[in-house]
PDB file of N, CA and C in Angstrom:
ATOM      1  N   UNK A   1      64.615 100.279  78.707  1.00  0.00           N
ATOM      2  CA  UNK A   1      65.816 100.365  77.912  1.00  0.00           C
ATOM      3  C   UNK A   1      66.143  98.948  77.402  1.00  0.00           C
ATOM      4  N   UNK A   2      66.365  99.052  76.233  1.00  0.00           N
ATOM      5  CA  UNK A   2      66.871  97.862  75.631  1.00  0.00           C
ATOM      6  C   UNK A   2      68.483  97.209  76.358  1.00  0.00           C
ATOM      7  N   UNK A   3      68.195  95.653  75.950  1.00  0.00           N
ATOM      8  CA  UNK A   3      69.783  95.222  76.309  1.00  0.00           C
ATOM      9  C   UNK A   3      71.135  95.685  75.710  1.00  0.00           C
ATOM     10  N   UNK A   4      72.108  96.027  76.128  1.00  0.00           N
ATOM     11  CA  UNK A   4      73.044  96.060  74.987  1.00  0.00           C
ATOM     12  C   UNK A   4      73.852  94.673  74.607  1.00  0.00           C
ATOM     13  N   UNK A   5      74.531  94.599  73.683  1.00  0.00           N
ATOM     14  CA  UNK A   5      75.247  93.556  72.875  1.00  0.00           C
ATOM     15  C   UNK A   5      76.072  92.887  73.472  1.00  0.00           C
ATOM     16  N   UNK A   6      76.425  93.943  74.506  1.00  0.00           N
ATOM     17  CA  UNK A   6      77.474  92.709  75.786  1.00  0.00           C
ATOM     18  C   UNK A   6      76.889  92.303  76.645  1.00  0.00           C
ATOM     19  N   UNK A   7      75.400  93.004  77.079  1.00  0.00           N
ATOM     20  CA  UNK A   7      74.816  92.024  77.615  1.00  0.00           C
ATOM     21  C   UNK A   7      73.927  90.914  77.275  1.00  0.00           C
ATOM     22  N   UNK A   8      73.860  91.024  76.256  1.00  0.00           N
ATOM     23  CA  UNK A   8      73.130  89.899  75.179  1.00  0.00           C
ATOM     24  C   UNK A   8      74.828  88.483  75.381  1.00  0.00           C
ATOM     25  N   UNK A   9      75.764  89.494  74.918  1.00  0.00           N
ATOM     26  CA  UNK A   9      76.470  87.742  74.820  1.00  0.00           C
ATOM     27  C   UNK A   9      77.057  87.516  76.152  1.00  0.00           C
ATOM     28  N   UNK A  10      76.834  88.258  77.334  1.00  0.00           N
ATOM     29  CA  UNK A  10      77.029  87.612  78.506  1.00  0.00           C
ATOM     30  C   UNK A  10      76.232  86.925  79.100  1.00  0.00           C
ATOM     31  N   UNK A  11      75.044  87.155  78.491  1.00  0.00           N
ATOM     32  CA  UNK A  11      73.715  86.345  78.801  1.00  0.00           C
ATOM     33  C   UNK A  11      73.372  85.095  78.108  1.00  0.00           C
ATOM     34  N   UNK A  12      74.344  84.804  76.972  1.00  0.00           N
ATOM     35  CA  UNK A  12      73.844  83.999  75.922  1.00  0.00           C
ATOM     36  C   UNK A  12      75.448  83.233  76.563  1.00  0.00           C
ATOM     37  N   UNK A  13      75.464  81.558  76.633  1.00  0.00           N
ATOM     38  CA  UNK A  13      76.858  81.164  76.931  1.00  0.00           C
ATOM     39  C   UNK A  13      76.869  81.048  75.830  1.00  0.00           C
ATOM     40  N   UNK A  14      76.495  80.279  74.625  1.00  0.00           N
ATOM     41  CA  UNK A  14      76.959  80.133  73.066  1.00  0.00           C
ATOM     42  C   UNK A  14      77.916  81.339  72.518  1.00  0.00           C
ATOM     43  N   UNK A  15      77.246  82.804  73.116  1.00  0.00           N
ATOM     44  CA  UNK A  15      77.814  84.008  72.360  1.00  0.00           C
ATOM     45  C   UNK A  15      79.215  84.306  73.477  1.00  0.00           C
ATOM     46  N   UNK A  16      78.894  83.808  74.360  1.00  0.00           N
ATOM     47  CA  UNK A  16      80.164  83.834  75.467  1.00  0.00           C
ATOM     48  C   UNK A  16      81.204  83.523  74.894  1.00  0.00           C
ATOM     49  N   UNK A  17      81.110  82.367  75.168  1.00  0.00           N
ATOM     50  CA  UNK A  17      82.043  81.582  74.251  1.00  0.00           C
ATOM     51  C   UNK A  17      82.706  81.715  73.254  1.00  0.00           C
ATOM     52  N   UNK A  18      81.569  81.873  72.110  1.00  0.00           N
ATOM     53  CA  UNK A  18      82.621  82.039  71.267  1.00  0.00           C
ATOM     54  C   UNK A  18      83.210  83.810  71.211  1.00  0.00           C
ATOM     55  N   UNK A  19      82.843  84.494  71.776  1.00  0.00           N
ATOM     56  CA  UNK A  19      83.650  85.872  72.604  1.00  0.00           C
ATOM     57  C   UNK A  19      84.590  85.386  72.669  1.00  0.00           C
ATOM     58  N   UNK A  20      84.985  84.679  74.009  1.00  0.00           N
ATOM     59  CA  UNK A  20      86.172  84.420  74.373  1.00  0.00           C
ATOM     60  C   UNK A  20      87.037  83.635  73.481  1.00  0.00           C
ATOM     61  N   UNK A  21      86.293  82.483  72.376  1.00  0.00           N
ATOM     62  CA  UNK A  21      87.736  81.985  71.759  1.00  0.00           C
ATOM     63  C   UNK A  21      87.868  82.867  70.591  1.00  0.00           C
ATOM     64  N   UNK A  22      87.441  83.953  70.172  1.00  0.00           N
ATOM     65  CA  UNK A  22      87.961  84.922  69.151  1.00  0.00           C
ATOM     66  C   UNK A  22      89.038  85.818  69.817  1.00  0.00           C
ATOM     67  N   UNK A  23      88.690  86.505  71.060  1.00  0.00           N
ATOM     68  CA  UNK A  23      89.713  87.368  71.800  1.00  0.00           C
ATOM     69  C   UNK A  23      90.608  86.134  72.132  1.00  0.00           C
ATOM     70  N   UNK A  24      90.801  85.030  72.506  1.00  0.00           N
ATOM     71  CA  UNK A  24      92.104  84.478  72.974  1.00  0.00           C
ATOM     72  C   UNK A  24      92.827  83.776  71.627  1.00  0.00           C
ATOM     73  N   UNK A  25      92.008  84.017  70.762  1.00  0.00           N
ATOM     74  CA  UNK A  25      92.492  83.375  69.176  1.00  0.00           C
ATOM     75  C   UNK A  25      94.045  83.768  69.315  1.00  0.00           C
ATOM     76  N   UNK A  26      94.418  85.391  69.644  1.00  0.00           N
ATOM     77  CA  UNK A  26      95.639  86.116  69.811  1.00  0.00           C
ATOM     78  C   UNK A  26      96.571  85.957  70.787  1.00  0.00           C
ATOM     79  N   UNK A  27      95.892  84.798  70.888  1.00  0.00           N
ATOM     80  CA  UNK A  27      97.179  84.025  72.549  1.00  0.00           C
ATOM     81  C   UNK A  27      98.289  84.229  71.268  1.00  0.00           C
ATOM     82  N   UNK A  28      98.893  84.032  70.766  1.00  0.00           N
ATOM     83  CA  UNK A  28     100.218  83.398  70.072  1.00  0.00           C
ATOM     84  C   UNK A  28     100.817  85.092  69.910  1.00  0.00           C
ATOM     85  N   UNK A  29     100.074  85.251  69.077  1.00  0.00           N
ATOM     86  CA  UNK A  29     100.707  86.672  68.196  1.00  0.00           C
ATOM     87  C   UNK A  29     100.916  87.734  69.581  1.00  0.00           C
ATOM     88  N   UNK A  30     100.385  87.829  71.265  1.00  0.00           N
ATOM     89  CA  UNK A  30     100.507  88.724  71.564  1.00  0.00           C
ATOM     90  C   UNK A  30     101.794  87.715  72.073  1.00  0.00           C
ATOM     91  N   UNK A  31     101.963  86.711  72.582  1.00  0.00           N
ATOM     92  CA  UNK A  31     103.111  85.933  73.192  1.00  0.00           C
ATOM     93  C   UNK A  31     104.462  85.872  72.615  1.00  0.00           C
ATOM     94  N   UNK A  32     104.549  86.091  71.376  1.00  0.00           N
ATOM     95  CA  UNK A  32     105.356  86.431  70.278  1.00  0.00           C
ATOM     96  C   UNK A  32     106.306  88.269  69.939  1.00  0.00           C
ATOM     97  N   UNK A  33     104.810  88.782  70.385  1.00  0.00           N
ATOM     98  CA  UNK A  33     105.186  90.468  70.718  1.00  0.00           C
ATOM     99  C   UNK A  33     105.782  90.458  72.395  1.00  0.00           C
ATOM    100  N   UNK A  34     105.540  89.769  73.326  1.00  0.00           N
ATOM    101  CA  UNK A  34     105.935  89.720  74.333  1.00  0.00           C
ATOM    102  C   UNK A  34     107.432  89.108  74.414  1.00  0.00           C
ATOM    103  N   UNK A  35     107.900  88.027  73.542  1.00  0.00           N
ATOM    104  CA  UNK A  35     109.127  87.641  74.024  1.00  0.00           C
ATOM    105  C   UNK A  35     110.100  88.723  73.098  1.00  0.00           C
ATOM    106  N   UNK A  36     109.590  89.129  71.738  1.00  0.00           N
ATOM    107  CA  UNK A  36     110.332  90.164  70.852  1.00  0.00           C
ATOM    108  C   UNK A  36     110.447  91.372  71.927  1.00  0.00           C
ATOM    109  N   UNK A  37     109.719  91.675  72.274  1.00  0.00           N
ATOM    110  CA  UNK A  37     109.650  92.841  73.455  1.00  0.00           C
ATOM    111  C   UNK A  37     110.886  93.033  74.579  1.00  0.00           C
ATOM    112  N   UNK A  38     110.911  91.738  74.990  1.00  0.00           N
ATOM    113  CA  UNK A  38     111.744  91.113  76.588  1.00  0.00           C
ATOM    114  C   UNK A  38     113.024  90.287  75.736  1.00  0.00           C
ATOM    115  N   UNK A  39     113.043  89.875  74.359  1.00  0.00           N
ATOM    116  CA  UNK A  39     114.146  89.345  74.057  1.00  0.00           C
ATOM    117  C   UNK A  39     114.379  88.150  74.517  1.00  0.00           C
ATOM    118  N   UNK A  40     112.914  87.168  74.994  1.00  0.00           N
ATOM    119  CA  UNK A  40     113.222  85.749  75.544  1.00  0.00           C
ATOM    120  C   UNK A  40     112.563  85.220  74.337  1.00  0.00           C
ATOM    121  N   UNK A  41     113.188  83.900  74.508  1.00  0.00           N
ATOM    122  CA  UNK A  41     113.018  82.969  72.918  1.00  0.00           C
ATOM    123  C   UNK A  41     111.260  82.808  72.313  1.00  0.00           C
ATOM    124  N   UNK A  42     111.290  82.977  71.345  1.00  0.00           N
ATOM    125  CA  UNK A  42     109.355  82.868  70.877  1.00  0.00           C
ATOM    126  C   UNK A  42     108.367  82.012  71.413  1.00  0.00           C
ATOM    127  N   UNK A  43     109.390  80.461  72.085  1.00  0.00           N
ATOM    128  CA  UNK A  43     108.626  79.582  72.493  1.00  0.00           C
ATOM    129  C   UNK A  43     108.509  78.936  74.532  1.00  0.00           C
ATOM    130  N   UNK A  44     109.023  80.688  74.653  1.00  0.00           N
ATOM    131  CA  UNK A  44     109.214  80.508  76.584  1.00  0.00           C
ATOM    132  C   UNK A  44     108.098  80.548  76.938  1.00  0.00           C
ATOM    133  N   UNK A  45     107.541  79.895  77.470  1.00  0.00           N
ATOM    134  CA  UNK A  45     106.373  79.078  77.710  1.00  0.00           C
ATOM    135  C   UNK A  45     105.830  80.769  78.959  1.00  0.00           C
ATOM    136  N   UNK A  46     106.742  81.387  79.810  1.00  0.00           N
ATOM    137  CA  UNK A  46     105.998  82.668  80.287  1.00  0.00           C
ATOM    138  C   UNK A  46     105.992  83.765  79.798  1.00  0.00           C
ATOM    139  N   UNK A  47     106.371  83.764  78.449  1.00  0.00           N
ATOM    140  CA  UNK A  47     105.155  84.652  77.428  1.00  0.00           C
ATOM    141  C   UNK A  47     103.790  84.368  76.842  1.00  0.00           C
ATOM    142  N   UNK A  48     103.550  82.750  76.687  1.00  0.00           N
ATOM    143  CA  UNK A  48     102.243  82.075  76.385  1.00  0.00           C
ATOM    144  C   UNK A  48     101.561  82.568  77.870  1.00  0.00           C
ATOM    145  N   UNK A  49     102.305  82.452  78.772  1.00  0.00           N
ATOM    146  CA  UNK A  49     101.655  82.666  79.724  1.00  0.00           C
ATOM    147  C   UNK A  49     100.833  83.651  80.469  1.00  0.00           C
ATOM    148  N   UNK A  50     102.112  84.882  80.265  1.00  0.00           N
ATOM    149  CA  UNK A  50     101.724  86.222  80.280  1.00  0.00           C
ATOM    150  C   UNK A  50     100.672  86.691  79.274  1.00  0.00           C
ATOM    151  N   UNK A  51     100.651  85.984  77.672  1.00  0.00           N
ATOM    152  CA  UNK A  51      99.830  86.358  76.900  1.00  0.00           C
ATOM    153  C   UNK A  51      98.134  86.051  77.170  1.00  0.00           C
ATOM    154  N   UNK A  52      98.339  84.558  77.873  1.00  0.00           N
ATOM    155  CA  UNK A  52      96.935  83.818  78.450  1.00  0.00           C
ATOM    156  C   UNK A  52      95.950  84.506  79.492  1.00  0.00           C
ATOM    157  N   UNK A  53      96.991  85.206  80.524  1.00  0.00           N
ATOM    158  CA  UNK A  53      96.530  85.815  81.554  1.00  0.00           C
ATOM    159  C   UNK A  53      96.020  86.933  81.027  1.00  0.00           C
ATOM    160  N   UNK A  54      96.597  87.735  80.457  1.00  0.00           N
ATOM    161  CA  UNK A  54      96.317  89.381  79.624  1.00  0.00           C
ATOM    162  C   UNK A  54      94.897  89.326  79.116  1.00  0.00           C
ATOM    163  N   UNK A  55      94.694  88.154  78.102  1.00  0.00           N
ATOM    164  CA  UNK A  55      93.871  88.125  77.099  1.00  0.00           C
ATOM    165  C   UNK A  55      92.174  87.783  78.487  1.00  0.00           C
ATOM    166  N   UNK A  56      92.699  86.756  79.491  1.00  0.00           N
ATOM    167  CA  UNK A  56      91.555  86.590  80.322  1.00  0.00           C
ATOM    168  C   UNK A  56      91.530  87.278  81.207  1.00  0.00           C
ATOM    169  N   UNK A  57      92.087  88.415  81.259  1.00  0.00           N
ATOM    170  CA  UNK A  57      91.708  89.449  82.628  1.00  0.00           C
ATOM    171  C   UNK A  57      90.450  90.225  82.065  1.00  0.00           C
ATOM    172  N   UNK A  58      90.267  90.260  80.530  1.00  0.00           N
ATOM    173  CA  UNK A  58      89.181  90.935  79.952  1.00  0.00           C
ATOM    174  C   UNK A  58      87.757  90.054  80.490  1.00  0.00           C
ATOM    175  N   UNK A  59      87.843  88.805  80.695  1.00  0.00           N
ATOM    176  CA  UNK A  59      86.807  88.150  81.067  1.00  0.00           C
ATOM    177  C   UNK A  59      86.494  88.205  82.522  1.00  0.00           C
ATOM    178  N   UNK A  60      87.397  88.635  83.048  1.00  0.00           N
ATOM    179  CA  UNK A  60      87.339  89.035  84.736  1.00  0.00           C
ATOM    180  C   UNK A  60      86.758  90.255  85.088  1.00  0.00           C
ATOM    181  N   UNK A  61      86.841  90.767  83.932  1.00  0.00           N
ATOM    182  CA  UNK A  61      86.703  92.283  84.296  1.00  0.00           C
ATOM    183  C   UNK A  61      84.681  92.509  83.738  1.00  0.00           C
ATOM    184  N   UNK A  62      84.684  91.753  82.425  1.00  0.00           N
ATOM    185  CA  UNK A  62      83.482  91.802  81.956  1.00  0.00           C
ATOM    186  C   UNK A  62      82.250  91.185  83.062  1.00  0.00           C
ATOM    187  N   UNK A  63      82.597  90.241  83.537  1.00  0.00           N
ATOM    188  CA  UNK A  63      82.206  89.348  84.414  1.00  0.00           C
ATOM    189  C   UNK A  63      82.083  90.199  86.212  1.00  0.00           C
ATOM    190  N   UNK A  64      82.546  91.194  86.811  1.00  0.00           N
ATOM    191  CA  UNK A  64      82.699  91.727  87.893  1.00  0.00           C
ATOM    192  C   UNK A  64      81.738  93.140  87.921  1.00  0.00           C
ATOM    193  N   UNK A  65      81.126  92.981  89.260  1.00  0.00           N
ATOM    194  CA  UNK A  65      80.525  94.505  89.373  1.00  0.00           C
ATOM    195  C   UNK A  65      81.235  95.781  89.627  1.00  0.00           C
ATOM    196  N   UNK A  66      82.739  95.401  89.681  1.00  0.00           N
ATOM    197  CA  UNK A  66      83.238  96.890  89.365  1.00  0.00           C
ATOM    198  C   UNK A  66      84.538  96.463  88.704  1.00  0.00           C
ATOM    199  N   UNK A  67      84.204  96.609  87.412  1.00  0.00           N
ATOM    200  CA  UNK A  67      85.066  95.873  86.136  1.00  0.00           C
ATOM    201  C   UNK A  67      86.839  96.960  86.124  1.00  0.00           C
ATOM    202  N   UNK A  68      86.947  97.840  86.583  1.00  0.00           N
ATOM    203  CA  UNK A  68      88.354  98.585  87.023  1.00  0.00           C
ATOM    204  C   UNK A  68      89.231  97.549  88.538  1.00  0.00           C
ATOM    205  N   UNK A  69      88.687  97.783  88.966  1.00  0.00           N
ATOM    206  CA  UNK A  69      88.766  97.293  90.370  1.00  0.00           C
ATOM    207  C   UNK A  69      89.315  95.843  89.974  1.00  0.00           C
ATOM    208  N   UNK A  70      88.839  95.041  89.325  1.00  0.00           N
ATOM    209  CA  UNK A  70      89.249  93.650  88.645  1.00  0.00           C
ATOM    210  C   UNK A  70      90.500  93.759  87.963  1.00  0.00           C
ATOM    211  N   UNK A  71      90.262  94.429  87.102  1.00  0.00           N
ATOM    212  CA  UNK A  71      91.628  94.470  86.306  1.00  0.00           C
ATOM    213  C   UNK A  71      92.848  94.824  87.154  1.00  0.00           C
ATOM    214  N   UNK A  72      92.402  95.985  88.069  1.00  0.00           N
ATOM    215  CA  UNK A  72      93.449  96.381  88.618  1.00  0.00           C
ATOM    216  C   UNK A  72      94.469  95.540  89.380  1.00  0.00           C
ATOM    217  N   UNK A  73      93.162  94.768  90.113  1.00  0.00           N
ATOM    218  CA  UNK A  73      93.523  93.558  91.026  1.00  0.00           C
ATOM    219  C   UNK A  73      94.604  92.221  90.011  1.00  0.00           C
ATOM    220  N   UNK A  74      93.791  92.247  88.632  1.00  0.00           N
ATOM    221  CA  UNK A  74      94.872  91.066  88.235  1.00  0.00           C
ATOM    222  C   UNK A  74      96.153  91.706  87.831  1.00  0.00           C
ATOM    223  N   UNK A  75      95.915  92.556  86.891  1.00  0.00           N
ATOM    224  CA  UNK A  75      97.432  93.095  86.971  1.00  0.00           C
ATOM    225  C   UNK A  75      98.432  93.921  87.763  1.00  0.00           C
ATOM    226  N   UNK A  76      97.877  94.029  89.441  1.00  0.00           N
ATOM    227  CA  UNK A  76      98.760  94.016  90.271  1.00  0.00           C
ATOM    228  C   UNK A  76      99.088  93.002  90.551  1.00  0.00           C
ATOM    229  N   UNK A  77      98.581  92.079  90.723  1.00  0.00           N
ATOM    230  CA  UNK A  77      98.762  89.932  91.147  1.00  0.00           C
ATOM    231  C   UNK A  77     100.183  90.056  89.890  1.00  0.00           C
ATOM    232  N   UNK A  78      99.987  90.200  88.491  1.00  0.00           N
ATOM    233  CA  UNK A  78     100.992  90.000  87.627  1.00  0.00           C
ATOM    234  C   UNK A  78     102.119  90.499  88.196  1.00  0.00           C
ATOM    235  N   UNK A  79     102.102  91.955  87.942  1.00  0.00           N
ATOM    236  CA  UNK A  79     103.294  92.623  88.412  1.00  0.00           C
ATOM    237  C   UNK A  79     103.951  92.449  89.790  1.00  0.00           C
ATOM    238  N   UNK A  80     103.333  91.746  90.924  1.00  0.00           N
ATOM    239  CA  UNK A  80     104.198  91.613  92.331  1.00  0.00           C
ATOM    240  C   UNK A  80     103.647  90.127  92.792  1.00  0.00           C
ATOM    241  N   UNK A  81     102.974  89.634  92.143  1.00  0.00           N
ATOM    242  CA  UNK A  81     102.764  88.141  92.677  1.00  0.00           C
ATOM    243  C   UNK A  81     101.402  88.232  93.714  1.00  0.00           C
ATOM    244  N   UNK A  82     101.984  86.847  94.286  1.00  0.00           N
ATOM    245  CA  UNK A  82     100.595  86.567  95.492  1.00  0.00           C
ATOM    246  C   UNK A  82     101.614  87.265  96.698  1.00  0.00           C
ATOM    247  N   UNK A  83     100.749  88.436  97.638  1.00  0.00           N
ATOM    248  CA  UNK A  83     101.723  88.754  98.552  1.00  0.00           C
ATOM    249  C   UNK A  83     100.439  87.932  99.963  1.00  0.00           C
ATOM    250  N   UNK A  84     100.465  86.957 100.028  1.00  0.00           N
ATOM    251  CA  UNK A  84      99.838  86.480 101.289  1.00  0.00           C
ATOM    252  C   UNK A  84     100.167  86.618 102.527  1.00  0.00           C
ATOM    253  N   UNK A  85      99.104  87.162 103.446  1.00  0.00           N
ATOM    254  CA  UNK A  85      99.555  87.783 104.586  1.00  0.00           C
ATOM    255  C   UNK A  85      98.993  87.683 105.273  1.00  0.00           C
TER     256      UNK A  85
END
């Protein structure tokens, strides 16, 4: 069976790369829908933030052998924090 295209640019760092700075290109515009959303000012630095994390959980997830399980894990971390125990 041939490779597929995501595994070609997970295999390739050049194509990695620039993967990732096209998907995080939208850091702003989703950080922007996030404070319009929540009604905090355009430039509150934890909507850049929230937007940063969002956009790289896709790389956590691409990157993991059970790519659900990842996501799930970061955006439970978002929604309740570090519960260390």
């Amino acid at each position: 069976m041939s490779p597929s295209v995501t595994d070609l640019v997970r295999d390739t760092p050049a194509l990695s790369e620039y993967a990732r700075r096209m998907w995080t290109r939208h850091q702003e515009a989703l950080a922007h829908a996030v404070a319009d959303a929540t009604g905090a000012e355009p430039d509150d630095p934890r909507c850049a933030a929230l937007a940063r994390f969002t956009l790289e959980a896709s790389a956590l997830a691409r990157d993991s052998a059970d790519p659900a399980r990842a996501l799930d894990a970061a955006f439970d971390l978002l929604e309740h924090g570090w519960q260390a125990g």
